[in-house]
PDB file of N, CA and C in Angstrom:
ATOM      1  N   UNK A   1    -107.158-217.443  27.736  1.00  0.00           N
ATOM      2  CA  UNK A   1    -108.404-217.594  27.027  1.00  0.00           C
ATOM      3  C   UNK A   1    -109.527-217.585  28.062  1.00  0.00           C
ATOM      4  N   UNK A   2    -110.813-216.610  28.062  1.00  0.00           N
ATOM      5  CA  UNK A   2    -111.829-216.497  28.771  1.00  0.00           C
ATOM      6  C   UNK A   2    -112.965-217.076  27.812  1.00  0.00           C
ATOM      7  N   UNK A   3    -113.647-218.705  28.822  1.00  0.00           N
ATOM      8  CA  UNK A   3    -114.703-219.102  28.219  1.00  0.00           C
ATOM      9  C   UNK A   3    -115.990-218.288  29.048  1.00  0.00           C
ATOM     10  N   UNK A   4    -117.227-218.245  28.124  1.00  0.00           N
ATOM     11  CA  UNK A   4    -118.378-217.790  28.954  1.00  0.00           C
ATOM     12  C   UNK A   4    -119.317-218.907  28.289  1.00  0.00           C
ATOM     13  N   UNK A   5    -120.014-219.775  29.016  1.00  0.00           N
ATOM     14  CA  UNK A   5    -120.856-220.422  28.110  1.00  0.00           C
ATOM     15  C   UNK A   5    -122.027-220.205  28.538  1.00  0.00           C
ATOM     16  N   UNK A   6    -123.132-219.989  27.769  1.00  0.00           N
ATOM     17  CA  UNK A   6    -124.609-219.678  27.789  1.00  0.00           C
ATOM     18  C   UNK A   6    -125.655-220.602  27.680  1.00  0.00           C
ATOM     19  N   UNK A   7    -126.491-220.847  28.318  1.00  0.00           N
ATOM     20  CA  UNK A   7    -127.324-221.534  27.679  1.00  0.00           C
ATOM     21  C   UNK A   7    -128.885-221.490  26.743  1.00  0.00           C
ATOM     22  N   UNK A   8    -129.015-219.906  26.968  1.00  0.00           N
ATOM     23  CA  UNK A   8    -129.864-219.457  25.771  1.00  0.00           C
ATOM     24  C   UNK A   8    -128.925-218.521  24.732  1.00  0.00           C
ATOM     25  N   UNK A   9    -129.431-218.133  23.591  1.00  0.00           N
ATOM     26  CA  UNK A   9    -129.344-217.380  22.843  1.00  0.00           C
ATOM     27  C   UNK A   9    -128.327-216.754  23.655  1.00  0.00           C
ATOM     28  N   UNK A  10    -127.139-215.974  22.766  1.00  0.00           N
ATOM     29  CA  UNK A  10    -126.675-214.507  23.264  1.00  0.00           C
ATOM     30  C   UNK A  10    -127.193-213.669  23.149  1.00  0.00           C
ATOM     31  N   UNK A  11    -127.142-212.640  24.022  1.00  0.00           N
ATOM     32  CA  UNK A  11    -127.386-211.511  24.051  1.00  0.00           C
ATOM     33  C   UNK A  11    -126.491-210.177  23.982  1.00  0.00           C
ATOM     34  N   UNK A  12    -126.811-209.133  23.454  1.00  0.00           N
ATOM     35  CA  UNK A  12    -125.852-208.371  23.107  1.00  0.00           C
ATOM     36  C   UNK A  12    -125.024-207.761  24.322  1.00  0.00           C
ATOM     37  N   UNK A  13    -125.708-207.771  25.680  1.00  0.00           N
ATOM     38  CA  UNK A  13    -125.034-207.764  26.941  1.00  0.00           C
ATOM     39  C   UNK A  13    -124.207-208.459  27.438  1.00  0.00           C
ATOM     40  N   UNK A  14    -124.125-209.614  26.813  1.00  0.00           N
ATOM     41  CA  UNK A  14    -123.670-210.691  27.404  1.00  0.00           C
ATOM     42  C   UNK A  14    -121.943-210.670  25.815  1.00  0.00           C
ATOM     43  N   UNK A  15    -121.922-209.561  25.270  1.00  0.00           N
ATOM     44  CA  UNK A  15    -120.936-209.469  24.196  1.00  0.00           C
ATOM     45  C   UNK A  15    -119.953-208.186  25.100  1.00  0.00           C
ATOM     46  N   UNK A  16    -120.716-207.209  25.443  1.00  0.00           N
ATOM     47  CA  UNK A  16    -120.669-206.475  26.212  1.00  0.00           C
ATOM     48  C   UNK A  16    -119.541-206.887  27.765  1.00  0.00           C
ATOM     49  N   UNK A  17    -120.293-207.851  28.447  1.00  0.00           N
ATOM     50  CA  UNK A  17    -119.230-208.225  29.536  1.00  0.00           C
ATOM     51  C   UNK A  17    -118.297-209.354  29.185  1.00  0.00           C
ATOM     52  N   UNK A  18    -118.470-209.743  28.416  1.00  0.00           N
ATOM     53  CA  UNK A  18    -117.163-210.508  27.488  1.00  0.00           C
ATOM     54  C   UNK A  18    -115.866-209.435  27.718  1.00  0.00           C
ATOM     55  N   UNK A  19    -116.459-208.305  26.629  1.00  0.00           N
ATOM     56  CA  UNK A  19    -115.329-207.751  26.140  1.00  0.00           C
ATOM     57  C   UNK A  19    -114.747-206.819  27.463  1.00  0.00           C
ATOM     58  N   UNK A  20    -115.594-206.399  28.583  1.00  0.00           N
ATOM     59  CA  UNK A  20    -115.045-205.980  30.107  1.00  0.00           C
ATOM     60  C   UNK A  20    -113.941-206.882  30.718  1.00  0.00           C
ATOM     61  N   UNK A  21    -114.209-208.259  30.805  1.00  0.00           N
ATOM     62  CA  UNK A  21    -113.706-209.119  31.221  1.00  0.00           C
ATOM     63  C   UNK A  21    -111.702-209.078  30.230  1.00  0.00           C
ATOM     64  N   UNK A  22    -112.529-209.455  28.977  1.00  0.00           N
ATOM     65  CA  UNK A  22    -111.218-209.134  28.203  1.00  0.00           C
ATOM     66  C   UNK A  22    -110.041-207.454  28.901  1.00  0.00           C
ATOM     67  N   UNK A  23    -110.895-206.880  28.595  1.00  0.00           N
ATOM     68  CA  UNK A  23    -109.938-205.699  29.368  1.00  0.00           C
ATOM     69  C   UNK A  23    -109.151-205.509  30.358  1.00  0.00           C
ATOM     70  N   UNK A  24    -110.310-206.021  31.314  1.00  0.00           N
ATOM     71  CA  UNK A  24    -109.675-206.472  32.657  1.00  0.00           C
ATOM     72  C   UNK A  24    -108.308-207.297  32.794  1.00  0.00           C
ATOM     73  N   UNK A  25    -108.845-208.569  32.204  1.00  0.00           N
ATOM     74  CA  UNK A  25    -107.866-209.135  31.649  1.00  0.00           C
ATOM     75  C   UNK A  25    -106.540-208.850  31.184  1.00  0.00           C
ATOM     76  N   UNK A  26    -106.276-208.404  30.463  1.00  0.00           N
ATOM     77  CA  UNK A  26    -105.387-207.139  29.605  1.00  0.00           C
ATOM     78  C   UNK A  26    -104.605-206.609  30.494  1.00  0.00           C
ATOM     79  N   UNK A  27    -105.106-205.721  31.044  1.00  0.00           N
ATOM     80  CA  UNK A  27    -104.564-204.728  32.008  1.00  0.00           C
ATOM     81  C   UNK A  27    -104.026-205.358  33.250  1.00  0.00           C
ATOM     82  N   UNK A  28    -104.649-205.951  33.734  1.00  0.00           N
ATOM     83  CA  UNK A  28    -104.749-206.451  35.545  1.00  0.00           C
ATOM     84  C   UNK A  28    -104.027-207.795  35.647  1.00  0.00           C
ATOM     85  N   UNK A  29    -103.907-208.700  34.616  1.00  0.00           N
ATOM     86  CA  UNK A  29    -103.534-210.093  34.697  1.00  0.00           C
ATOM     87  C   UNK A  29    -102.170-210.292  33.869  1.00  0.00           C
ATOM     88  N   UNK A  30    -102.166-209.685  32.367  1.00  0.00           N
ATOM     89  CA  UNK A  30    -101.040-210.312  31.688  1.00  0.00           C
ATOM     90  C   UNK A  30     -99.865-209.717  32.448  1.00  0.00           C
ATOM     91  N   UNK A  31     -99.299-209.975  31.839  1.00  0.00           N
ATOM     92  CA  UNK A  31     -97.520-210.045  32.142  1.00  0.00           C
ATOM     93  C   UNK A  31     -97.173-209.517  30.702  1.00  0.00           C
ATOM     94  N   UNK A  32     -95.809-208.951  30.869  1.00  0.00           N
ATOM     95  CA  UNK A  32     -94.990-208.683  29.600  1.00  0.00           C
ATOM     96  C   UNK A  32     -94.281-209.993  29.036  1.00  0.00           C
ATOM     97  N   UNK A  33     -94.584-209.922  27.981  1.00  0.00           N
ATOM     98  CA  UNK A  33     -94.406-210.771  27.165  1.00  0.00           C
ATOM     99  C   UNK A  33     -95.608-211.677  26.923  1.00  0.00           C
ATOM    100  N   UNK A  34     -97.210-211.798  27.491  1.00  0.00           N
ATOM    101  CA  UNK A  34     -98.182-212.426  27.598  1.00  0.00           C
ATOM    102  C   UNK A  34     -98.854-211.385  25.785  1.00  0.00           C
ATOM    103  N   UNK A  35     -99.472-212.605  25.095  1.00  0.00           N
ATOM    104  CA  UNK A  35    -100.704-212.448  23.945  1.00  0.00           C
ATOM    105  C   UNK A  35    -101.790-211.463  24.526  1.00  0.00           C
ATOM    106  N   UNK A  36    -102.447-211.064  23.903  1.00  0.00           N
ATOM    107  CA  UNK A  36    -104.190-210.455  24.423  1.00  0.00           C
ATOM    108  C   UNK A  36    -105.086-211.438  24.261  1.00  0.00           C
ATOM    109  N   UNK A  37    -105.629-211.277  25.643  1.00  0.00           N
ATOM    110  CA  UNK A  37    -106.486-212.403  25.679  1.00  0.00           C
ATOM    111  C   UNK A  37    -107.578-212.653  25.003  1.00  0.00           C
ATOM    112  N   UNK A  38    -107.893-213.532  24.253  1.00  0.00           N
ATOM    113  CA  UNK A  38    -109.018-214.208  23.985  1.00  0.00           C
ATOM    114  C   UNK A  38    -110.194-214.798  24.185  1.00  0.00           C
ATOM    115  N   UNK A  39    -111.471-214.490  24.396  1.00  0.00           N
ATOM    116  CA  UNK A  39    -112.587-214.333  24.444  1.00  0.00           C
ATOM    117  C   UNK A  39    -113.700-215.271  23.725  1.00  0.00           C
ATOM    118  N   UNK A  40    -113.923-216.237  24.418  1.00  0.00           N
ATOM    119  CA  UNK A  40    -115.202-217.021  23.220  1.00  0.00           C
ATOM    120  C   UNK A  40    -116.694-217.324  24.256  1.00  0.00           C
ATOM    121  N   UNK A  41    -117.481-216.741  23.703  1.00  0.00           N
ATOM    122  CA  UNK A  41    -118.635-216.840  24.204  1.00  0.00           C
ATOM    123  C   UNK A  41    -119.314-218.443  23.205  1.00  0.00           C
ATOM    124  N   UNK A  42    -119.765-219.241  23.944  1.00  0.00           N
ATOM    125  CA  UNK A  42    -120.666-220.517  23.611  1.00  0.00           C
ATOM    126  C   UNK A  42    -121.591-220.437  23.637  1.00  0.00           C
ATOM    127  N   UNK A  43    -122.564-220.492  22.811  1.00  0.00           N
ATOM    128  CA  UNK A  43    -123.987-220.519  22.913  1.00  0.00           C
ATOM    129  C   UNK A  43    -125.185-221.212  22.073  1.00  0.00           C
ATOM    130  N   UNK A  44    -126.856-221.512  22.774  1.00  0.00           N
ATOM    131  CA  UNK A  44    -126.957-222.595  22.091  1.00  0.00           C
ATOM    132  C   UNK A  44    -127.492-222.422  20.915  1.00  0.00           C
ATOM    133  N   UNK A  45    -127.851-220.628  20.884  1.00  0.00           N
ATOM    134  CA  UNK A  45    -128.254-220.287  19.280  1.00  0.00           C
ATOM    135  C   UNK A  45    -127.135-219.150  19.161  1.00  0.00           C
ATOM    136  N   UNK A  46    -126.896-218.458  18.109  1.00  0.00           N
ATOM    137  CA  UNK A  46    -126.737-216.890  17.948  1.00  0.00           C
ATOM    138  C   UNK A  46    -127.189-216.457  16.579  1.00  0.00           C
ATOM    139  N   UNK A  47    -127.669-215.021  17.003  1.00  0.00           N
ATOM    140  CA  UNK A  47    -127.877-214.233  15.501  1.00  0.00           C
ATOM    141  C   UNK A  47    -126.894-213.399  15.435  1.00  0.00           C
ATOM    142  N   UNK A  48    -126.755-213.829  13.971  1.00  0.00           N
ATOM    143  CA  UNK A  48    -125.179-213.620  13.470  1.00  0.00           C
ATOM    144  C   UNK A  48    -125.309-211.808  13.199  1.00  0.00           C
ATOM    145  N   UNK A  49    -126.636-211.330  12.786  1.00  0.00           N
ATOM    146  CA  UNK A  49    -126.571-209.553  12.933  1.00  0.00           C
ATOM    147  C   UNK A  49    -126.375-209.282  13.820  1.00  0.00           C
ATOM    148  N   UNK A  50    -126.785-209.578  15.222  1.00  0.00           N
ATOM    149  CA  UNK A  50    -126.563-209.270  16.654  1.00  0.00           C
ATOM    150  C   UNK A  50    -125.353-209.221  17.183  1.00  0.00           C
ATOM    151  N   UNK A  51    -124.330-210.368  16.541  1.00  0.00           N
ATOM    152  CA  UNK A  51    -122.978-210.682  17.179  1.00  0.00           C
ATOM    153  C   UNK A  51    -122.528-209.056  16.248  1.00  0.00           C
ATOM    154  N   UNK A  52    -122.555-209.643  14.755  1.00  0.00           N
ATOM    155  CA  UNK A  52    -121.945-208.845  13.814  1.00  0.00           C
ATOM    156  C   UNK A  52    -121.753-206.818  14.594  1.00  0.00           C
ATOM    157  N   UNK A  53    -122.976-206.450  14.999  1.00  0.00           N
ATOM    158  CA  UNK A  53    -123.320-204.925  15.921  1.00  0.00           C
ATOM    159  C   UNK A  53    -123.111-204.866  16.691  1.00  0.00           C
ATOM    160  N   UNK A  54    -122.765-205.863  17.619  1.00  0.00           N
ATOM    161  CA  UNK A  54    -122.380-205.889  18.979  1.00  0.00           C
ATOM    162  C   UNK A  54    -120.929-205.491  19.251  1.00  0.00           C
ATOM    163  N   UNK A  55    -120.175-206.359  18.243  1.00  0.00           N
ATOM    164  CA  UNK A  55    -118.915-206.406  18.325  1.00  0.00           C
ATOM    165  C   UNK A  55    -118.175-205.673  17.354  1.00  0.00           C
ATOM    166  N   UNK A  56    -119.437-204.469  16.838  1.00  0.00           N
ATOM    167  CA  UNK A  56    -118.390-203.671  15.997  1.00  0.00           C
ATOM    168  C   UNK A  56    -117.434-202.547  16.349  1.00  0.00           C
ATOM    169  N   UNK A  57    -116.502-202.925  15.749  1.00  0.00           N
ATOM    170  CA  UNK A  57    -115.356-201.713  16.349  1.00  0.00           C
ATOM    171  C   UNK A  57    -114.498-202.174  17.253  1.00  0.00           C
ATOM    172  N   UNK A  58    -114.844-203.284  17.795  1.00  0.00           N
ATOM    173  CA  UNK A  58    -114.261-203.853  18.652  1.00  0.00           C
ATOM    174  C   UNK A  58    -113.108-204.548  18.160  1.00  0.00           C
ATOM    175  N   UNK A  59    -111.650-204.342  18.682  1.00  0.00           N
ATOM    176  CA  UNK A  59    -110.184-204.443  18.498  1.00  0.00           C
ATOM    177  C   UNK A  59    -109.554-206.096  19.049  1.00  0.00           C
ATOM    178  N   UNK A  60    -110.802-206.131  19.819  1.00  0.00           N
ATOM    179  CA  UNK A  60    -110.671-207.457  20.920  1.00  0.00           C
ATOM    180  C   UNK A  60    -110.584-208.797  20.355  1.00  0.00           C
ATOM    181  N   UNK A  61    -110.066-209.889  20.675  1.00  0.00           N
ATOM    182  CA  UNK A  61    -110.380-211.175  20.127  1.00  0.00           C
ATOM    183  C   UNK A  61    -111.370-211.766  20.517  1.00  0.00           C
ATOM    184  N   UNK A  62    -112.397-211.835  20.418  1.00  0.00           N
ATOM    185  CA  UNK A  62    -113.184-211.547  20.619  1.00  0.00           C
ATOM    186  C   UNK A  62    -114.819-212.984  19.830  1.00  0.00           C
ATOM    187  N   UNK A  63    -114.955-214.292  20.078  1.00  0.00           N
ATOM    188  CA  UNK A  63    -115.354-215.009  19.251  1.00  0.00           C
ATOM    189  C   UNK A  63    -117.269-215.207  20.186  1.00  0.00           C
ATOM    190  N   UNK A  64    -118.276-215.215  19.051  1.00  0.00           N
ATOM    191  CA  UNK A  64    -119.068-215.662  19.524  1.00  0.00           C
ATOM    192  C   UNK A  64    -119.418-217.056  18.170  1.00  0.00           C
ATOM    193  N   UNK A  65    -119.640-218.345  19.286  1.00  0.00           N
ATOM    194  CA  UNK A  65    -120.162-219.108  18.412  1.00  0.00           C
ATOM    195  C   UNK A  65    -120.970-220.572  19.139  1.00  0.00           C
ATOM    196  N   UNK A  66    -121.996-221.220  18.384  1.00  0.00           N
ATOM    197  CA  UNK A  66    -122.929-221.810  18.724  1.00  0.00           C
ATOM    198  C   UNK A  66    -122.156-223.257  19.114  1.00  0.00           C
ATOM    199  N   UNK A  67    -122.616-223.927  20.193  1.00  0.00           N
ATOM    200  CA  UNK A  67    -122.087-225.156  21.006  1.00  0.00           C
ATOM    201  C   UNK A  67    -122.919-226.181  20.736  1.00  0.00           C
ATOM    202  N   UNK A  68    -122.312-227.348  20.928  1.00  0.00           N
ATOM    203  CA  UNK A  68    -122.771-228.701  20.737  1.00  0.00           C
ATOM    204  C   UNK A  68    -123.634-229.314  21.805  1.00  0.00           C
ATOM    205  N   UNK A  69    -124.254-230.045  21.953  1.00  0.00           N
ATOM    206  CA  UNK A  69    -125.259-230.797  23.308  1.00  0.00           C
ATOM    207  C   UNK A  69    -124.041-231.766  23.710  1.00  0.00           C
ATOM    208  N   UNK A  70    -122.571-231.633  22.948  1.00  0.00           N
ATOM    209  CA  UNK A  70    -121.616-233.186  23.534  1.00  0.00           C
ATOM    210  C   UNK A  70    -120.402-232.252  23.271  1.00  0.00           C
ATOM    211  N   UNK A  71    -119.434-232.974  24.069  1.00  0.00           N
ATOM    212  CA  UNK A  71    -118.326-232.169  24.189  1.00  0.00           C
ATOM    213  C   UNK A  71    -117.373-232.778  23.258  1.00  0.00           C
ATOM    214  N   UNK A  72    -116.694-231.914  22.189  1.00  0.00           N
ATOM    215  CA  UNK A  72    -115.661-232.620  21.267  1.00  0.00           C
ATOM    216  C   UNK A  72    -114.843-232.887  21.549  1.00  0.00           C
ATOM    217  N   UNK A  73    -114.270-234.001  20.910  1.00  0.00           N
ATOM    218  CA  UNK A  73    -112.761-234.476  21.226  1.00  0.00           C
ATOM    219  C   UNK A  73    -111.690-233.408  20.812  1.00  0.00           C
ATOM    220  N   UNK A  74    -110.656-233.460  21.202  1.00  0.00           N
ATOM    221  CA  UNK A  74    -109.799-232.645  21.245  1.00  0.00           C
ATOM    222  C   UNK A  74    -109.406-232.051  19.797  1.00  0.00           C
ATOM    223  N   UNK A  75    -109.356-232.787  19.020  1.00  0.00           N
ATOM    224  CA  UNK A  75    -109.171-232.559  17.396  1.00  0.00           C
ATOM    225  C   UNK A  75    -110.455-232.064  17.011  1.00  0.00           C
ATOM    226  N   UNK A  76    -111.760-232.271  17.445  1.00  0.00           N
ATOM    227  CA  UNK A  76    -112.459-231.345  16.559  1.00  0.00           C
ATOM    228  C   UNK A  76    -112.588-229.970  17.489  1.00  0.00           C
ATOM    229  N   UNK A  77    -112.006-229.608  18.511  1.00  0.00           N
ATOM    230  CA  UNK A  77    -111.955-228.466  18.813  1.00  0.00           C
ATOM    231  C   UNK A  77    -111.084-227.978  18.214  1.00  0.00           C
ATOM    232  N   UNK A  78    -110.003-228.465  18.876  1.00  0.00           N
ATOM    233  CA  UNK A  78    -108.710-228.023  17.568  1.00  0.00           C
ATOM    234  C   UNK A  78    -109.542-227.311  16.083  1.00  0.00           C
ATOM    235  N   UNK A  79    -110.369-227.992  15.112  1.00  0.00           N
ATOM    236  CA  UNK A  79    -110.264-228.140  13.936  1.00  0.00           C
ATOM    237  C   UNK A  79    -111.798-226.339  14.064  1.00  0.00           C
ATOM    238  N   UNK A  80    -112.588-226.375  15.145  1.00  0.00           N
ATOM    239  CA  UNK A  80    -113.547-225.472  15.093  1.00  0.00           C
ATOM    240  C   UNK A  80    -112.798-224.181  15.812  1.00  0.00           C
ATOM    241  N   UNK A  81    -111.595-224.052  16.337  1.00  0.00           N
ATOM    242  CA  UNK A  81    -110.931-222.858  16.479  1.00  0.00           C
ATOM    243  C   UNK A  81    -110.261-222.272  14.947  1.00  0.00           C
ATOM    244  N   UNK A  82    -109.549-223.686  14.354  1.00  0.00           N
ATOM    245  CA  UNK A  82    -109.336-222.815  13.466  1.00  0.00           C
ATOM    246  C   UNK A  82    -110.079-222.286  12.662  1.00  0.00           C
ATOM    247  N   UNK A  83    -111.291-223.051  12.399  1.00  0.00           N
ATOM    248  CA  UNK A  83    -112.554-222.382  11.808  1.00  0.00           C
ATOM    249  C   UNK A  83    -112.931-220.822  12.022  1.00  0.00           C
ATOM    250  N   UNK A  84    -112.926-220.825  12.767  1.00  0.00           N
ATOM    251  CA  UNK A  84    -113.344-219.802  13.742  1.00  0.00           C
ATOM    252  C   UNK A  84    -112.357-218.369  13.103  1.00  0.00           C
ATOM    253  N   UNK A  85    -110.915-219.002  13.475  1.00  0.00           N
ATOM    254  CA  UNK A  85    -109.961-217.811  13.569  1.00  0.00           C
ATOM    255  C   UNK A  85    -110.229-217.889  11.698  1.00  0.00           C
ATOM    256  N   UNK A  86    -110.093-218.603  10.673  1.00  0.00           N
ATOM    257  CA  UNK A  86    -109.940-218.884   9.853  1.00  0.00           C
ATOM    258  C   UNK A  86    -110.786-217.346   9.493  1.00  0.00           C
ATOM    259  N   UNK A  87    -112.417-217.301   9.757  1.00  0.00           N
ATOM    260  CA  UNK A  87    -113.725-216.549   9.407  1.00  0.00           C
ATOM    261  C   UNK A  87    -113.429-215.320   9.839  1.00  0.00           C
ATOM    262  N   UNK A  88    -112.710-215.136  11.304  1.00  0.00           N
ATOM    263  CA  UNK A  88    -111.975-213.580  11.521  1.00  0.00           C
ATOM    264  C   UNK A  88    -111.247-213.356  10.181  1.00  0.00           C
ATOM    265  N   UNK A  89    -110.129-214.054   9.995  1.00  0.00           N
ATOM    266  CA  UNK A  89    -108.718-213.536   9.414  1.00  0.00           C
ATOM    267  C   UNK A  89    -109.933-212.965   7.636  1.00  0.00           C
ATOM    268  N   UNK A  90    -110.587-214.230   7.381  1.00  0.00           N
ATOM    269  CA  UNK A  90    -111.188-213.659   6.175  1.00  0.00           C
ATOM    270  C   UNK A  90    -112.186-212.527   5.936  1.00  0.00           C
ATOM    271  N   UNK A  91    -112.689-211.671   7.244  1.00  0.00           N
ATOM    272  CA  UNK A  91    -113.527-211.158   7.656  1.00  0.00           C
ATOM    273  C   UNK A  91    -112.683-209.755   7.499  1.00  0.00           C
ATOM    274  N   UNK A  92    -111.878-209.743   8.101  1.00  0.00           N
ATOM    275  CA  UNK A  92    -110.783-208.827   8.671  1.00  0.00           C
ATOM    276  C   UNK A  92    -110.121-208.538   7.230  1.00  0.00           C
ATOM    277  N   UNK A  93    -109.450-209.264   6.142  1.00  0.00           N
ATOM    278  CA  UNK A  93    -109.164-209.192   5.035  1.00  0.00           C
ATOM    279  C   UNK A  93    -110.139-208.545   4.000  1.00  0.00           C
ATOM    280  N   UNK A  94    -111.630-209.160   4.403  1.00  0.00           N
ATOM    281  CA  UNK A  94    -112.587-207.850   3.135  1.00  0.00           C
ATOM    282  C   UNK A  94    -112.430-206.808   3.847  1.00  0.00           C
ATOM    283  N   UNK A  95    -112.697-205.802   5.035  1.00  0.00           N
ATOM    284  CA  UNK A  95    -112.932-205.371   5.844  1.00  0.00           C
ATOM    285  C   UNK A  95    -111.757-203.907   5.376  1.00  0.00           C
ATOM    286  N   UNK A  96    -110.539-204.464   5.420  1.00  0.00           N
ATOM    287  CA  UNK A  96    -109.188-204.388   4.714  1.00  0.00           C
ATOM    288  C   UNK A  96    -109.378-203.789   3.315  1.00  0.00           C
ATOM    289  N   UNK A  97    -109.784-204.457   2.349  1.00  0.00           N
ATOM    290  CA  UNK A  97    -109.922-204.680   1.254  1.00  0.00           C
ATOM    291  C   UNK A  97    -111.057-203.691   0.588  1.00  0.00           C
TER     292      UNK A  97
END
Protein backbone atom coordinates (compact mmCIF):
# COMPACT_ATOMS: atom_id res chain seq x y z
CA UNK A 1 0.00 0.00 0.00
CA UNK A 2 1.46 3.53 -1.18
CA UNK A 3 0.35 6.48 1.15
CA UNK A 4 0.80 10.12 -0.35
CA UNK A 5 -0.55 12.64 2.02
CA UNK A 6 -1.21 16.28 0.98
CA UNK A 7 -1.79 19.08 2.62
CA UNK A 8 -3.75 21.25 0.21
CA UNK A 9 -6.40 20.27 -2.07
CA UNK A 10 -5.42 17.49 -4.69
CA UNK A 11 -4.44 18.11 -7.65
CA UNK A 12 -4.91 16.29 -10.75
CA UNK A 13 -0.97 15.88 -10.96
CA UNK A 14 -0.64 14.76 -7.92
CA UNK A 15 -3.40 11.60 -9.21
CA UNK A 16 -1.10 11.39 -11.99
CA UNK A 17 2.18 10.45 -9.86
CA UNK A 18 0.17 8.31 -7.63
CA UNK A 19 -0.71 6.16 -10.35
CA UNK A 20 3.41 6.23 -11.75
CA UNK A 21 4.37 5.22 -8.44
CA UNK A 22 1.65 2.41 -8.51
CA UNK A 23 3.27 1.06 -11.73
CA UNK A 24 6.48 1.23 -10.66
CA UNK A 25 5.43 -0.52 -7.97
CA UNK A 26 3.86 -3.33 -9.95
CA UNK A 27 6.55 -4.02 -12.08
CA UNK A 28 9.87 -3.33 -10.08
CA UNK A 29 8.82 -4.40 -6.44
CA UNK A 30 6.10 -7.21 -6.31
CA UNK A 31 6.96 -10.66 -6.28
CA UNK A 32 4.84 -13.55 -7.68
CA UNK A 33 2.30 -14.28 -5.77
CA UNK A 34 2.16 -10.38 -4.36
CA UNK A 35 -1.73 -8.30 -4.83
CA UNK A 36 -1.45 -4.91 -7.02
CA UNK A 37 -0.64 -2.37 -5.14
CA UNK A 38 -2.76 0.05 -3.67
CA UNK A 39 -2.71 3.65 -3.76
CA UNK A 40 -4.45 6.27 -1.38
CA UNK A 41 -3.84 9.77 -1.72
CA UNK A 42 -4.99 11.94 1.73
CA UNK A 43 -6.04 15.16 1.44
CA UNK A 44 -7.37 18.13 3.22
CA UNK A 45 -10.08 18.96 0.59
CA UNK A 46 -10.92 17.09 -2.79
CA UNK A 47 -13.21 17.78 -5.72
CA UNK A 48 -14.87 14.83 -6.32
CA UNK A 49 -15.17 15.90 -10.50
CA UNK A 50 -11.46 16.30 -10.46
CA UNK A 51 -10.68 12.90 -8.76
CA UNK A 52 -13.73 11.37 -10.80
CA UNK A 53 -11.43 12.74 -14.61
CA UNK A 54 -8.39 12.22 -13.32
CA UNK A 55 -8.71 8.74 -12.62
CA UNK A 56 -10.70 7.78 -15.50
CA UNK A 57 -9.83 4.70 -17.20
CA UNK A 58 -7.64 4.01 -14.80
CA UNK A 59 -7.40 -0.02 -13.93
CA UNK A 60 -5.34 0.93 -10.76
CA UNK A 61 -6.44 0.77 -7.12
CA UNK A 62 -6.29 3.63 -6.90
CA UNK A 63 -8.21 5.84 -3.74
CA UNK A 64 -8.41 9.59 -3.33
CA UNK A 65 -9.95 10.76 -0.08
CA UNK A 66 -10.19 13.71 2.44
CA UNK A 67 -8.16 13.34 6.02
CA UNK A 68 -8.83 14.20 9.47
CA UNK A 69 -6.76 17.09 11.60
CA UNK A 70 -6.36 13.65 14.25
CA UNK A 71 -5.26 10.40 13.53
CA UNK A 72 -7.90 7.45 13.92
CA UNK A 73 -7.80 4.69 15.96
CA UNK A 74 -7.29 1.64 14.36
CA UNK A 75 -11.02 0.57 13.98
CA UNK A 76 -12.09 3.66 12.47
CA UNK A 77 -9.54 3.24 9.84
CA UNK A 78 -10.37 -0.15 9.52
CA UNK A 79 -14.15 0.98 9.22
CA UNK A 80 -13.11 4.21 6.43
CA UNK A 81 -11.21 1.62 4.14
CA UNK A 82 -14.01 -0.31 3.95
CA UNK A 83 -15.96 2.66 3.15
CA UNK A 84 -13.89 3.51 0.69
CA UNK A 85 -13.51 0.01 -1.06
CA UNK A 86 -17.28 -0.37 -0.31
CA UNK A 87 -17.92 3.19 -2.94
CA UNK A 88 -15.36 1.51 -5.58
CA UNK A 89 -17.08 -1.96 -5.58
CA UNK A 90 -20.57 0.12 -5.91
CA UNK A 91 -19.12 2.46 -8.44
CA UNK A 92 -17.60 -0.29 -10.47
CA UNK A 93 -21.06 -2.29 -10.30
CA UNK A 94 -23.18 0.81 -12.05
CA UNK A 95 -20.31 1.31 -14.30
CA UNK A 96 -20.93 -2.59 -15.11
CA UNK A 97 -24.46 -2.25 -15.17
Amino acid sequence: MLIDLKINEVAHHDIGQMNLYLGYFAAEENVEGDNPPIGIILTRSKDELLVEYATYGMNSQLFVQKYQLYLPNEDELRQELSHIWQMEADKDSLDAG
